[in-house]
Every structure is written in C-alpha cells, then in structure tokens.
Protein backbone atom coordinates (compact mmCIF):
# COMPACT_ATOMS: atom_id res chain seq x y z
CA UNK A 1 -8.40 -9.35 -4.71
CA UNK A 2 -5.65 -8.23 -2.51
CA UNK A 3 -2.35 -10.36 -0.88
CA UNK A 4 -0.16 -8.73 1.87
CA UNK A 5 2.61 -9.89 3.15
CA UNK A 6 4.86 -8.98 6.11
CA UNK A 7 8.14 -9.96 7.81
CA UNK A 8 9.22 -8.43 11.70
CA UNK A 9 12.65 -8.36 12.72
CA UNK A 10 12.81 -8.35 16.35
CA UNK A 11 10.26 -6.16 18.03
CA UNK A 12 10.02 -9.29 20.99
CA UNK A 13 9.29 -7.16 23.94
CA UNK A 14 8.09 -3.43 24.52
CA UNK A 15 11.27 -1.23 23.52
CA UNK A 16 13.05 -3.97 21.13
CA UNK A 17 14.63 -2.31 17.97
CA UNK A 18 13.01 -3.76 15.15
CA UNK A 19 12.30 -3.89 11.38
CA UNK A 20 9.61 -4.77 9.02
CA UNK A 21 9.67 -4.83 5.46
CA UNK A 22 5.96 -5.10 3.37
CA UNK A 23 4.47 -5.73 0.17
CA UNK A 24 1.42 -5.36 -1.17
CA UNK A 25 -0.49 -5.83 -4.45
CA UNK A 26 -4.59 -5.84 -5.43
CA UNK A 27 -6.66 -5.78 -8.45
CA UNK A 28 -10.05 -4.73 -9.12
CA UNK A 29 -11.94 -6.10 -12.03
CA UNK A 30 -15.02 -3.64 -12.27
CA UNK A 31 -16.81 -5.13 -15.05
CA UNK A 32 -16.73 -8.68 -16.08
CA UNK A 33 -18.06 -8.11 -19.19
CA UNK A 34 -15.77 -5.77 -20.22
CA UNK A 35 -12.10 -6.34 -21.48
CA UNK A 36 -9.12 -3.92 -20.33
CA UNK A 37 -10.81 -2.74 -17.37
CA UNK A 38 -8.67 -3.50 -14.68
CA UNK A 39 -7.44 -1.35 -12.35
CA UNK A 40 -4.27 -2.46 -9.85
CA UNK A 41 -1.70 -1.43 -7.08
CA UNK A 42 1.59 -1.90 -5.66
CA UNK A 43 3.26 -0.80 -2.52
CA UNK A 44 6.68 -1.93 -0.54
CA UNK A 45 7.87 -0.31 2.40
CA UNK A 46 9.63 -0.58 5.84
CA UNK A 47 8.52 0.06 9.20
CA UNK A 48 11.41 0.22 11.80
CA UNK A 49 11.57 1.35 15.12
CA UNK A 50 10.78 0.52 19.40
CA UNK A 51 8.43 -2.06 19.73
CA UNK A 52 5.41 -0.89 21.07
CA UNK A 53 6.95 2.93 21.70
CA UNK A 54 7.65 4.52 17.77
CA UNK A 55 7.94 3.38 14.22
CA UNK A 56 8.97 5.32 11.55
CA UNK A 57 7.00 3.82 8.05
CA UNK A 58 8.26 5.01 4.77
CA UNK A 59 5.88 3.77 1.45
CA UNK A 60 5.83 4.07 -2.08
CA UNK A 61 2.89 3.05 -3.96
CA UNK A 62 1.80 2.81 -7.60
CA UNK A 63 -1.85 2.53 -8.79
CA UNK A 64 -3.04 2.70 -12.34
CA UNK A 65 -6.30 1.40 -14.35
CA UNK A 66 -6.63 0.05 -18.01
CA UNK A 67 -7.56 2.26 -21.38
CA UNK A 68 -11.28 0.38 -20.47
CA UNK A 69 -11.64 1.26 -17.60
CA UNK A 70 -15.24 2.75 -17.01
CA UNK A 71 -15.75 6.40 -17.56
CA UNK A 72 -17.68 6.48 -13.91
CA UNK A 73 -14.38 5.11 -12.27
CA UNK A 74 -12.07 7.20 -14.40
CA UNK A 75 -14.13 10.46 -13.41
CA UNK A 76 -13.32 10.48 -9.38
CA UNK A 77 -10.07 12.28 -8.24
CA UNK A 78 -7.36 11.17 -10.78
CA UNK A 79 -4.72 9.99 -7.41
CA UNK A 80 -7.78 7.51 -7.23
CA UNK A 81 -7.55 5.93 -10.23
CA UNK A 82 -3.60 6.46 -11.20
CA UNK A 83 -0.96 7.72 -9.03
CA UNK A 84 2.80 7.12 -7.79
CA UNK A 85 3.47 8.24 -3.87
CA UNK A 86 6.30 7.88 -1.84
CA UNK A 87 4.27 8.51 1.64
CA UNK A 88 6.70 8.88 5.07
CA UNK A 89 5.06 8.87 8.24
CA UNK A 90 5.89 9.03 12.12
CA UNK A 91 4.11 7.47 15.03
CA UNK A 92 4.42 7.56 18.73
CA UNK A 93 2.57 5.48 21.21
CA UNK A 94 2.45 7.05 25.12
C-alpha cells in the first residue's frame, strides 16, 4: 500500500510564489506466506516556486527490504531494493 500526502502554500493564480511540503510512505508485502519479507519507503520533500511557471523540488528518500526478502527481489539493481537519495530537480513550464 502507499499514502501521500501534500500541503500548497499559495500558488492561487499563474505566477503566485508558493510552497509545498510532501510525504510519502509504501510497503510491499511480496509473499504472504513468508515472514520478514517486507520491503518499504520513505520520502519528504518541498516543492517551491511560480505557480504554473517553475518549481524547484528537492527529495530525499529511503527504501530498504527485510533479511526475507525473496532472493528474486533481492537480485535486481541493489538502489531497487535498498537505497538513501537526496534527488534535486528543476522544472520550467513555457
């Protein structure tokens, strides 16, 4: 399962300085026969900017799995399975 949640500043009309802090968390329960499999994630982060013209977003996120998890999961790129990421991004709307 997965719960977001999301609060905006300002950001009224097209231009309007504004700022929005986030949160988000999720689970994954592969195998429900299977104890200490779980795998989860956090993230927080702010987007601020113009309404509708430019936000800047910075992120961090944390995602790690159980000792159980299964070997199939555990095989694929280890950032998909456990990782910590601060993640700061620009866009621009025209």
């Amino acid at each position: 399962g997965r719960i977001l949640a999301a609060w905006r500043l300002g950001g009224v009309l097209r231009g309007d300085a504004y700022a929005e802090p986030f949160v988000m968390a999720s689970a994954l329960e592969p195998d429900l026969e299977l104890d200490n499999d779980l795998m989860w994630e956090g993230v927080g982060g702010l987007n601020a900017g113009q309404w509708r013209l430019w936000r800047l977003q910075v992120q961090f996120e944390v995602r790690k799995k159980s000792d159980g998890t299964p070997a199939e999961l555990s095989a694929l790129k280890k950032n998909l399975a456990s990782r910590r990421a601060l993640l700061v991004q620009l866009e621009v709307s025209f």
